[in-house]
PDB file of N, CA and C in Angstrom:
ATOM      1  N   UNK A   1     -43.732  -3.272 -26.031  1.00  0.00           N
ATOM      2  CA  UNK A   1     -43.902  -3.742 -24.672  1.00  0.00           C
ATOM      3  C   UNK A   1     -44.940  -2.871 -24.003  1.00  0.00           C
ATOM      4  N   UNK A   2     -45.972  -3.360 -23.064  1.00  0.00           N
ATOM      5  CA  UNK A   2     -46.939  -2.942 -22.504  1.00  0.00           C
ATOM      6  C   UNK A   2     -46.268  -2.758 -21.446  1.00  0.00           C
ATOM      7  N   UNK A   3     -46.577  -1.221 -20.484  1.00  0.00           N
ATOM      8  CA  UNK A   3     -45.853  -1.452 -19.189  1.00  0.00           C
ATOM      9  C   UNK A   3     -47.291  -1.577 -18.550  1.00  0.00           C
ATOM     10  N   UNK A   4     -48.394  -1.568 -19.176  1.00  0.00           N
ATOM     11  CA  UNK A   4     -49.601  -2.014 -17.721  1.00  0.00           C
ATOM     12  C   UNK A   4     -49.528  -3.731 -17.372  1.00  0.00           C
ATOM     13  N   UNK A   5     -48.851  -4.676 -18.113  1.00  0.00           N
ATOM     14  CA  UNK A   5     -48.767  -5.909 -17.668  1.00  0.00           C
ATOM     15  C   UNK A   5     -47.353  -6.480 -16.728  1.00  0.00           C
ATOM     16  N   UNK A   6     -46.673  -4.934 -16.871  1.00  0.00           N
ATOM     17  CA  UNK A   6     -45.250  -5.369 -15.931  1.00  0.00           C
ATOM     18  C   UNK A   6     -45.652  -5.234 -14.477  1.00  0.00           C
ATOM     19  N   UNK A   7     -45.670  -5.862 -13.573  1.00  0.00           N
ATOM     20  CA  UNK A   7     -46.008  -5.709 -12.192  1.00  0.00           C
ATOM     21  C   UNK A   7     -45.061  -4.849 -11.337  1.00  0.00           C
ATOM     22  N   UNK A   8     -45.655  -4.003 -10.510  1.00  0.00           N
ATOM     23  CA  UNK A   8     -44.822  -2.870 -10.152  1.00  0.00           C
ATOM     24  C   UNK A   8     -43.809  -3.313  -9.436  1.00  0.00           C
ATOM     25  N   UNK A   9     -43.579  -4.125  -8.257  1.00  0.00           N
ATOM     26  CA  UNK A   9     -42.266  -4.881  -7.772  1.00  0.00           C
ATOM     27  C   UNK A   9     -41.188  -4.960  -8.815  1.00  0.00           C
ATOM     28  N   UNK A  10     -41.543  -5.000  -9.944  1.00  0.00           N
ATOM     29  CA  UNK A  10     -40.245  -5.443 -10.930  1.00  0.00           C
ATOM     30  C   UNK A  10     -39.609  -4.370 -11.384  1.00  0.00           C
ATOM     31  N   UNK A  11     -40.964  -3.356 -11.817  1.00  0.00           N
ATOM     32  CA  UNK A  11     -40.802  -1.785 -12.339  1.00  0.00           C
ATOM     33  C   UNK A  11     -39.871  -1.226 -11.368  1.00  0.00           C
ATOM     34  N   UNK A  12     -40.161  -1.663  -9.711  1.00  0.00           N
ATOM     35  CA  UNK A  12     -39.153  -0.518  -8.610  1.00  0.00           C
ATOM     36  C   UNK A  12     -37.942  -1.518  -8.657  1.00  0.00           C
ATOM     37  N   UNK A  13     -37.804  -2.745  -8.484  1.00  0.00           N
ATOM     38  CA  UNK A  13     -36.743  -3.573  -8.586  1.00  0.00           C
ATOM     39  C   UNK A  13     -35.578  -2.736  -9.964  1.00  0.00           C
ATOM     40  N   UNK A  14     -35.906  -2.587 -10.808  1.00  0.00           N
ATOM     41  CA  UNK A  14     -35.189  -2.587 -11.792  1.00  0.00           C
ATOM     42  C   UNK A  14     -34.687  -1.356 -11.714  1.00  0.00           C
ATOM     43  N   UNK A  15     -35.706  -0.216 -11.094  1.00  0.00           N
ATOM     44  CA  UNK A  15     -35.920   1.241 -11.148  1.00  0.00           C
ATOM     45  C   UNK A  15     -34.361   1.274  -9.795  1.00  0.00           C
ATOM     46  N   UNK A  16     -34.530   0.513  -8.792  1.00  0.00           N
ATOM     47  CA  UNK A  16     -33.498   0.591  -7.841  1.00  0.00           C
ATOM     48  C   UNK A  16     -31.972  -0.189  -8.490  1.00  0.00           C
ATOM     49  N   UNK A  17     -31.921  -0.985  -8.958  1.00  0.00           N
ATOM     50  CA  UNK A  17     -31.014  -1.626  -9.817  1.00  0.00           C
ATOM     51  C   UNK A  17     -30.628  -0.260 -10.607  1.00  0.00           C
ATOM     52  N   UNK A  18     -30.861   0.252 -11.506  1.00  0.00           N
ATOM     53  CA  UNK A  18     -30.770   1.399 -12.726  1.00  0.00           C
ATOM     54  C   UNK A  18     -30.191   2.520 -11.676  1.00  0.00           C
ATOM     55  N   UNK A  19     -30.630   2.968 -10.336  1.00  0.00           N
ATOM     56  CA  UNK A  19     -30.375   4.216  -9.743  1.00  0.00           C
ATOM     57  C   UNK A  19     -29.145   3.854  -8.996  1.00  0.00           C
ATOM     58  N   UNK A  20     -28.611   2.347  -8.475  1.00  0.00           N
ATOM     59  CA  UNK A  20     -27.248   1.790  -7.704  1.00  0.00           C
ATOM     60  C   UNK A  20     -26.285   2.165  -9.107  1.00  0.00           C
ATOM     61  N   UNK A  21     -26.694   1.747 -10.209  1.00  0.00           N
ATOM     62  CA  UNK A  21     -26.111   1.663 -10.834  1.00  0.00           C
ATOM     63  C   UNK A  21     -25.197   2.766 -11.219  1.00  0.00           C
ATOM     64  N   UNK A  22     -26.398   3.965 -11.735  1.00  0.00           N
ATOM     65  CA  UNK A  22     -26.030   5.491 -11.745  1.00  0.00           C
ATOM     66  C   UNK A  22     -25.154   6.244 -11.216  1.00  0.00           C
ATOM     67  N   UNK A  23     -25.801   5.728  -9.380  1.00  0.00           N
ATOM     68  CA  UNK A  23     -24.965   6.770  -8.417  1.00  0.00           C
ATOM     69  C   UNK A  23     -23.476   5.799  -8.319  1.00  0.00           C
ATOM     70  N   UNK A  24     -23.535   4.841  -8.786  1.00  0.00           N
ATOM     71  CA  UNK A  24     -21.766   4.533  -8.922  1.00  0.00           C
ATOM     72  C   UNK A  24     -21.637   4.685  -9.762  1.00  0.00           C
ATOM     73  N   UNK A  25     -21.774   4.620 -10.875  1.00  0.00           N
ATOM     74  CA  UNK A  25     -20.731   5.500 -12.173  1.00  0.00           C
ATOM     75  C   UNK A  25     -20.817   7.222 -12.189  1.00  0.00           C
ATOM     76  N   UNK A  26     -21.530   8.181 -11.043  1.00  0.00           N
ATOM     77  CA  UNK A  26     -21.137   9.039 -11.226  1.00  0.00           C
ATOM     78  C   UNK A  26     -20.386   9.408  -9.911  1.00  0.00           C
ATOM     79  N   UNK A  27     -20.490   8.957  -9.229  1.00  0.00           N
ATOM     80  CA  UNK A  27     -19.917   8.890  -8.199  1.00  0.00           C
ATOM     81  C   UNK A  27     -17.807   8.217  -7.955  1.00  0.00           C
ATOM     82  N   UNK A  28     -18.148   7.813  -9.131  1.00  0.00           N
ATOM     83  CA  UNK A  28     -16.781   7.353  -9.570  1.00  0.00           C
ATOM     84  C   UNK A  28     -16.125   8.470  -9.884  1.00  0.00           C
ATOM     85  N   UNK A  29     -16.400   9.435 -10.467  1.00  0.00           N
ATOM     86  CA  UNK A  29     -15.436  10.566 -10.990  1.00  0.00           C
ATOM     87  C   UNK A  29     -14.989  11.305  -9.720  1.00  0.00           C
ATOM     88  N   UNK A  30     -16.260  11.166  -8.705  1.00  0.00           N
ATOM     89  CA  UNK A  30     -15.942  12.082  -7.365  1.00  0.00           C
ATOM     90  C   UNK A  30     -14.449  11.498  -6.888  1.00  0.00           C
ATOM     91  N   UNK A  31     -14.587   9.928  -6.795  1.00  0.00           N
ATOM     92  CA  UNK A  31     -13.384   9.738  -5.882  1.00  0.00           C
ATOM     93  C   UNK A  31     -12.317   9.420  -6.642  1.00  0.00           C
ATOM     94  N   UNK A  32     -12.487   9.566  -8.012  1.00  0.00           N
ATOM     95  CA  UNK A  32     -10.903   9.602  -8.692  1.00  0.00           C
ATOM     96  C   UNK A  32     -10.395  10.868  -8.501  1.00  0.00           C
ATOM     97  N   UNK A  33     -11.282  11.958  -8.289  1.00  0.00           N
ATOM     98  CA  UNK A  33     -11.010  13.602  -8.157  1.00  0.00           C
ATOM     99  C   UNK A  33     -10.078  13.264  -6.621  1.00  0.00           C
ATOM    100  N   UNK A  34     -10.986  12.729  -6.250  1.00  0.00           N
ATOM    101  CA  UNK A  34     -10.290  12.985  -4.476  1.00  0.00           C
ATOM    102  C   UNK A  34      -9.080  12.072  -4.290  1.00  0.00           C
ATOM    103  N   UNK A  35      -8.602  10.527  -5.205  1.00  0.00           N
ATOM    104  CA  UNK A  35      -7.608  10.061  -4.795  1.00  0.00           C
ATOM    105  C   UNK A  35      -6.694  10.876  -5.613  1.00  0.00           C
ATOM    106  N   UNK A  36      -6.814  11.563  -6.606  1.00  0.00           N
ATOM    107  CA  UNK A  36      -5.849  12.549  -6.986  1.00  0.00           C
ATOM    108  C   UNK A  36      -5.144  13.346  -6.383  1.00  0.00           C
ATOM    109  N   UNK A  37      -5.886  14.090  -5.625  1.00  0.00           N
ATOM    110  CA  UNK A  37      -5.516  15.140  -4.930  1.00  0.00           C
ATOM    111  C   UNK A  37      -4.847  14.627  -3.446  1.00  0.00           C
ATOM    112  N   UNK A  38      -6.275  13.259  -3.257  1.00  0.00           N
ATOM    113  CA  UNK A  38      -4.537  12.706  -2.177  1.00  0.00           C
ATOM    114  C   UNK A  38      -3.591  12.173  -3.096  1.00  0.00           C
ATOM    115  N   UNK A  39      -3.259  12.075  -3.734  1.00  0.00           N
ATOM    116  CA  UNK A  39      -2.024  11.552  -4.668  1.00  0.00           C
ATOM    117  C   UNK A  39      -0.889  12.836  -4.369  1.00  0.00           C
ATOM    118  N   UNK A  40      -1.900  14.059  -5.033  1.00  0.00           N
ATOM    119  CA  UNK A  40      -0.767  15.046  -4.885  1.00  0.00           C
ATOM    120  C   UNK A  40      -0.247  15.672  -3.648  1.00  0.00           C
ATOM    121  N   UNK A  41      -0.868  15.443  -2.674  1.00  0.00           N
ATOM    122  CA  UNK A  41      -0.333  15.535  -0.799  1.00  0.00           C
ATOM    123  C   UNK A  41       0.339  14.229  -0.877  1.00  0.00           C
ATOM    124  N   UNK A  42       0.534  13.732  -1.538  1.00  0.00           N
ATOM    125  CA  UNK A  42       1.581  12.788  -1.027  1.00  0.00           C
ATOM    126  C   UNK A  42       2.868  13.131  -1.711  1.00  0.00           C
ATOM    127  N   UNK A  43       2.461  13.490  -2.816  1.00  0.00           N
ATOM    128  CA  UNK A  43       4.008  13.955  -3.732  1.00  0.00           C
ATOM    129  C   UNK A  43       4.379  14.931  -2.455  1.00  0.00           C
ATOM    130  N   UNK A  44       3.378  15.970  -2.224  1.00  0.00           N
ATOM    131  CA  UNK A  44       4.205  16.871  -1.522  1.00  0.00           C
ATOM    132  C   UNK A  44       4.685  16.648   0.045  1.00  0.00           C
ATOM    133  N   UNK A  45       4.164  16.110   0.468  1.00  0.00           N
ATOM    134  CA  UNK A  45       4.307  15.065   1.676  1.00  0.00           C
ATOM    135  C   UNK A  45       5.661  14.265   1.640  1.00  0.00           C
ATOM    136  N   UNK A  46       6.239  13.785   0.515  1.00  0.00           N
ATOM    137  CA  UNK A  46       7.000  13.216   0.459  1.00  0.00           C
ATOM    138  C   UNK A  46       8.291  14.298  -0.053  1.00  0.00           C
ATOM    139  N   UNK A  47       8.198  15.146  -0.676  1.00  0.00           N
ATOM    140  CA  UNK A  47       9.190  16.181  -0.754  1.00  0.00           C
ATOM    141  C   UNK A  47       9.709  17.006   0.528  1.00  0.00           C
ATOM    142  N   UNK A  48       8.594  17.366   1.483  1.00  0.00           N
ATOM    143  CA  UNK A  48       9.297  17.452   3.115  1.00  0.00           C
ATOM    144  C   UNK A  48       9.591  16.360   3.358  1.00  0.00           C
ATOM    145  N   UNK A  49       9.246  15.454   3.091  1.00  0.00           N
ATOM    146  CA  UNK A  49       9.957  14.266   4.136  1.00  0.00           C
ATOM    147  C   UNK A  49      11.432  14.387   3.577  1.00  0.00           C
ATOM    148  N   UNK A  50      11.750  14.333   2.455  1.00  0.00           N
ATOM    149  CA  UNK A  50      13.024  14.239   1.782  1.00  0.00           C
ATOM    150  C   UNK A  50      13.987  15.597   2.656  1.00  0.00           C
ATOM    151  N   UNK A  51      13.472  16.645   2.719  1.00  0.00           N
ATOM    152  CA  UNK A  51      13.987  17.689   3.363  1.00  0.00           C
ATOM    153  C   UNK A  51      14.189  17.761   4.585  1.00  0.00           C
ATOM    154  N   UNK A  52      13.226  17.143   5.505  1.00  0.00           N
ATOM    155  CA  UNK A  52      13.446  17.320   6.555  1.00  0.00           C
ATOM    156  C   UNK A  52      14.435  16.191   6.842  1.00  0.00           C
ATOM    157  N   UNK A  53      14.502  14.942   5.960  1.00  0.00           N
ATOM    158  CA  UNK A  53      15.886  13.740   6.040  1.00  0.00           C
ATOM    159  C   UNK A  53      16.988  14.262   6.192  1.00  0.00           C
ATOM    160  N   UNK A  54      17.170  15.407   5.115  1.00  0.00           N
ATOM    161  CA  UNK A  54      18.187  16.370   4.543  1.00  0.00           C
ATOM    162  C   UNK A  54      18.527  17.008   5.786  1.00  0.00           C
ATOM    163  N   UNK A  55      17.797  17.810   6.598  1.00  0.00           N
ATOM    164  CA  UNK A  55      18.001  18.523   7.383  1.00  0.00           C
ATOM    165  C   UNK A  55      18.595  17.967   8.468  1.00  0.00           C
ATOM    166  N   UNK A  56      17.938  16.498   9.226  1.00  0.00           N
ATOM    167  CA  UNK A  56      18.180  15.754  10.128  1.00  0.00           C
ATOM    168  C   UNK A  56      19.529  15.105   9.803  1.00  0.00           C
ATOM    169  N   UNK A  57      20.197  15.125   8.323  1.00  0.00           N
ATOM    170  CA  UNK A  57      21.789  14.542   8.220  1.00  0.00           C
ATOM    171  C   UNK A  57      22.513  15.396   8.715  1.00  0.00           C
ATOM    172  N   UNK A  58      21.872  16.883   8.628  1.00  0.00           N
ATOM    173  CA  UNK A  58      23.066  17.950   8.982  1.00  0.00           C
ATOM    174  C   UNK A  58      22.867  18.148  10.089  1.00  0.00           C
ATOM    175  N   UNK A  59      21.584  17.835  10.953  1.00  0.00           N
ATOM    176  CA  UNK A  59      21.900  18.248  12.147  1.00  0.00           C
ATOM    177  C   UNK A  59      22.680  17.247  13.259  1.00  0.00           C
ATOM    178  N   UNK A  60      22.844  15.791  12.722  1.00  0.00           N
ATOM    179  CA  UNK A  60      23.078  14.792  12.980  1.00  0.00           C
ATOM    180  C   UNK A  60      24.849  15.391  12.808  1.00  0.00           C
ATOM    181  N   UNK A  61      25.497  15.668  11.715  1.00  0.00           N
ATOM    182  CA  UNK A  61      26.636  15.707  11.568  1.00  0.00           C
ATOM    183  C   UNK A  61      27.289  17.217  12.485  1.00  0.00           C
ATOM    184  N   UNK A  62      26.219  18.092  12.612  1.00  0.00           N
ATOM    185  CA  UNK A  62      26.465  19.171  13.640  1.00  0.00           C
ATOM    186  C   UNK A  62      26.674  18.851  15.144  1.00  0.00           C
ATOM    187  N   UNK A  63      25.813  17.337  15.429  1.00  0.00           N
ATOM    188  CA  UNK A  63      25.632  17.523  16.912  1.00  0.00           C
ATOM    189  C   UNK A  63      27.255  16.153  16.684  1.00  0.00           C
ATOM    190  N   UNK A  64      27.493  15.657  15.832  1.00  0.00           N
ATOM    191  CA  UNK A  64      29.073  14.640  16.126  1.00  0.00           C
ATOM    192  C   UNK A  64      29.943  16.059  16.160  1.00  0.00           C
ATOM    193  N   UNK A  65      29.743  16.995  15.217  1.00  0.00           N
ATOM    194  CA  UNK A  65      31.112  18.010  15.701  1.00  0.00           C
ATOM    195  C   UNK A  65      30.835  18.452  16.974  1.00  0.00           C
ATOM    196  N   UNK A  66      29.477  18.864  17.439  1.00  0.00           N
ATOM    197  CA  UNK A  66      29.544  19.472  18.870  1.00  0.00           C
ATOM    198  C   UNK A  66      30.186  17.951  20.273  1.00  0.00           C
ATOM    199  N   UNK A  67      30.310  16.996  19.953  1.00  0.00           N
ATOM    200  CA  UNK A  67      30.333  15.876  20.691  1.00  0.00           C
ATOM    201  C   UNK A  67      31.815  15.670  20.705  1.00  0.00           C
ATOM    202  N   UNK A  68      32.451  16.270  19.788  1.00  0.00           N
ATOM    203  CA  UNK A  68      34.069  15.948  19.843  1.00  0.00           C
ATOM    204  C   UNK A  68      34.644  17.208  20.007  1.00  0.00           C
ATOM    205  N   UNK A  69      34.101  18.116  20.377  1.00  0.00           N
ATOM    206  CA  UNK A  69      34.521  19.236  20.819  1.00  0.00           C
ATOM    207  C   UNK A  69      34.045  19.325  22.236  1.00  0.00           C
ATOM    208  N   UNK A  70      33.233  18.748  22.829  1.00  0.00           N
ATOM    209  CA  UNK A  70      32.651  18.680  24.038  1.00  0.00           C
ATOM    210  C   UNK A  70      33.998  17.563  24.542  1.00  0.00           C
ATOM    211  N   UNK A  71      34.529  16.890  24.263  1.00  0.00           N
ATOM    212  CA  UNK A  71      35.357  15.669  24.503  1.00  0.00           C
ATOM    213  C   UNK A  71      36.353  16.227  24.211  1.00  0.00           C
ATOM    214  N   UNK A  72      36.945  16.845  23.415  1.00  0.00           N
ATOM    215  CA  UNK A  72      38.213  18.341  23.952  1.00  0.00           C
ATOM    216  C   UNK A  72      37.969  19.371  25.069  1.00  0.00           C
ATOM    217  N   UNK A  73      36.920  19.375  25.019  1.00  0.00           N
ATOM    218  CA  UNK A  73      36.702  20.564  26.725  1.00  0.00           C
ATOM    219  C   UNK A  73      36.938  19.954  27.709  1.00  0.00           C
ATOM    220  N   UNK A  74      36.340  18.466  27.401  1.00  0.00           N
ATOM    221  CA  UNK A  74      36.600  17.735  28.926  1.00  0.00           C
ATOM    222  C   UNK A  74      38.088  17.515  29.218  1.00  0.00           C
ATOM    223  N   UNK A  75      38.830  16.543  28.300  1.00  0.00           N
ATOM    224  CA  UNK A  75      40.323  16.642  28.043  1.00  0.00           C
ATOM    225  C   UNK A  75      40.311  17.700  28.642  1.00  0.00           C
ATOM    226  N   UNK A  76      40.545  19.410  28.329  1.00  0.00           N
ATOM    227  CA  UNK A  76      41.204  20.091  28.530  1.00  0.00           C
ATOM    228  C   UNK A  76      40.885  20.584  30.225  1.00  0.00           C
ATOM    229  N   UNK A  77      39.427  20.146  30.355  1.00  0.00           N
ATOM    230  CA  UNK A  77      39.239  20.588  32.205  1.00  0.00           C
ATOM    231  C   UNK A  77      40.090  19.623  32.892  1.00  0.00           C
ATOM    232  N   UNK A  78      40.068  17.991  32.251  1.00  0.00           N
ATOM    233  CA  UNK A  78      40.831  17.336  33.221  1.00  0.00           C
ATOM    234  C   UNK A  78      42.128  17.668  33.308  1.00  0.00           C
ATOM    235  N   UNK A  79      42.804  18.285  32.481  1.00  0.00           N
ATOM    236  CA  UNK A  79      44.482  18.944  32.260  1.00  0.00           C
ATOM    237  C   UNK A  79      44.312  19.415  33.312  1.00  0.00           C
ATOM    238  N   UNK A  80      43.325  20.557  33.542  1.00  0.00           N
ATOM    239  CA  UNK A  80      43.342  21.781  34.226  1.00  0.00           C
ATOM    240  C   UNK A  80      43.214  20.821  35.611  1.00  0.00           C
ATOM    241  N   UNK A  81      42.367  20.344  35.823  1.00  0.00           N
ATOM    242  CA  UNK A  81      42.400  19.533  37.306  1.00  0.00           C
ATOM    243  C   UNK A  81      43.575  19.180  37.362  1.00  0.00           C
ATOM    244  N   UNK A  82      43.790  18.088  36.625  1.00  0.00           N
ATOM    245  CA  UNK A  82      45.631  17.731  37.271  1.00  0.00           C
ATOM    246  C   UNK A  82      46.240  18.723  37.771  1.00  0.00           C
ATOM    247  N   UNK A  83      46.348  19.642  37.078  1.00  0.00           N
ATOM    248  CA  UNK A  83      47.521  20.499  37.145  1.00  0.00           C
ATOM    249  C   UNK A  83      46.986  21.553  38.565  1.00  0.00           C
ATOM    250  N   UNK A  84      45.781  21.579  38.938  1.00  0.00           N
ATOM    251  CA  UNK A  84      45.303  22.425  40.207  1.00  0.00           C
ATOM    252  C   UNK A  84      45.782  21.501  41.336  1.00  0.00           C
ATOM    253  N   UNK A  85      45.157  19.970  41.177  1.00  0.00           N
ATOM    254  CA  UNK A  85      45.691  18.784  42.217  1.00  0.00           C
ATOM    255  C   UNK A  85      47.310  19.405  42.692  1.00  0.00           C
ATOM    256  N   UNK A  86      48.548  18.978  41.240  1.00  0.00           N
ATOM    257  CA  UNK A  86      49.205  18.992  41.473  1.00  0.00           C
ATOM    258  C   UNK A  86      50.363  20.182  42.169  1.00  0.00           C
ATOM    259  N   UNK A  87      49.441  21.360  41.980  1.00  0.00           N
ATOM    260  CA  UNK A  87      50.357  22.726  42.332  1.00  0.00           C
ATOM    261  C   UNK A  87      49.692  22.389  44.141  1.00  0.00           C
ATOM    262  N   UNK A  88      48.474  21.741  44.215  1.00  0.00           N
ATOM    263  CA  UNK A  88      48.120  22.038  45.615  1.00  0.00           C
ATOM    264  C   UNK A  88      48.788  21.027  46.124  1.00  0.00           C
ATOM    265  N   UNK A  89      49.467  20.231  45.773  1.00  0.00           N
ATOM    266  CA  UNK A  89      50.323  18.840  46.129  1.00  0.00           C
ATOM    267  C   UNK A  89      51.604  19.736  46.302  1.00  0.00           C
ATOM    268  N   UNK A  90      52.224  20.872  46.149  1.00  0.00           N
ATOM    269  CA  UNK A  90      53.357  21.277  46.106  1.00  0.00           C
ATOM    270  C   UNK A  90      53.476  22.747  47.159  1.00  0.00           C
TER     271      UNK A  90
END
């Protein structure tokens, strides 16, 4: 093949075709590198989430014990009222 009979439009046509081509197949390794690594912020992303679930059951089951013990204090102030009403009734 002679390249003095190829006309240069075709030579840069092809030359730009050949270089799209390039910079995406090397450019491919870049962003499999990078969805990896977001891959692995997500594993770990998702291991606090699991913990902090963990955490939020216990604090969830801490604040029902503080809520039924708050509901015995009250019970026990309203005792105490009655019983102030009733001595001042006497």
């Amino acid at each position: 093949m002679n390249l003095s009979n190829v006309p240069v439009k075709e030579i840069l046509a092809i030359g730009a075709v050949m270089a799209t081509l390039a910079s995406f197949y090397y450019s491919t390794g870049y962003r499999l590198d990078l969805l990896e690594a977001y891959a692995d912020d997500i594993d770990v992303n998702a291991e606090q989430v699991k913990a902090l679930r963990e955490q939020s059951i216990s604090v969830q089951a801490r604040l029902e014990r503080i809520d039924e013990k708050l509901d015995e204090v009250k019970d026990k102030l309203d005792n105490v009222e009655l019983m102030i009403k009733t001595k001042k009734e006497k």
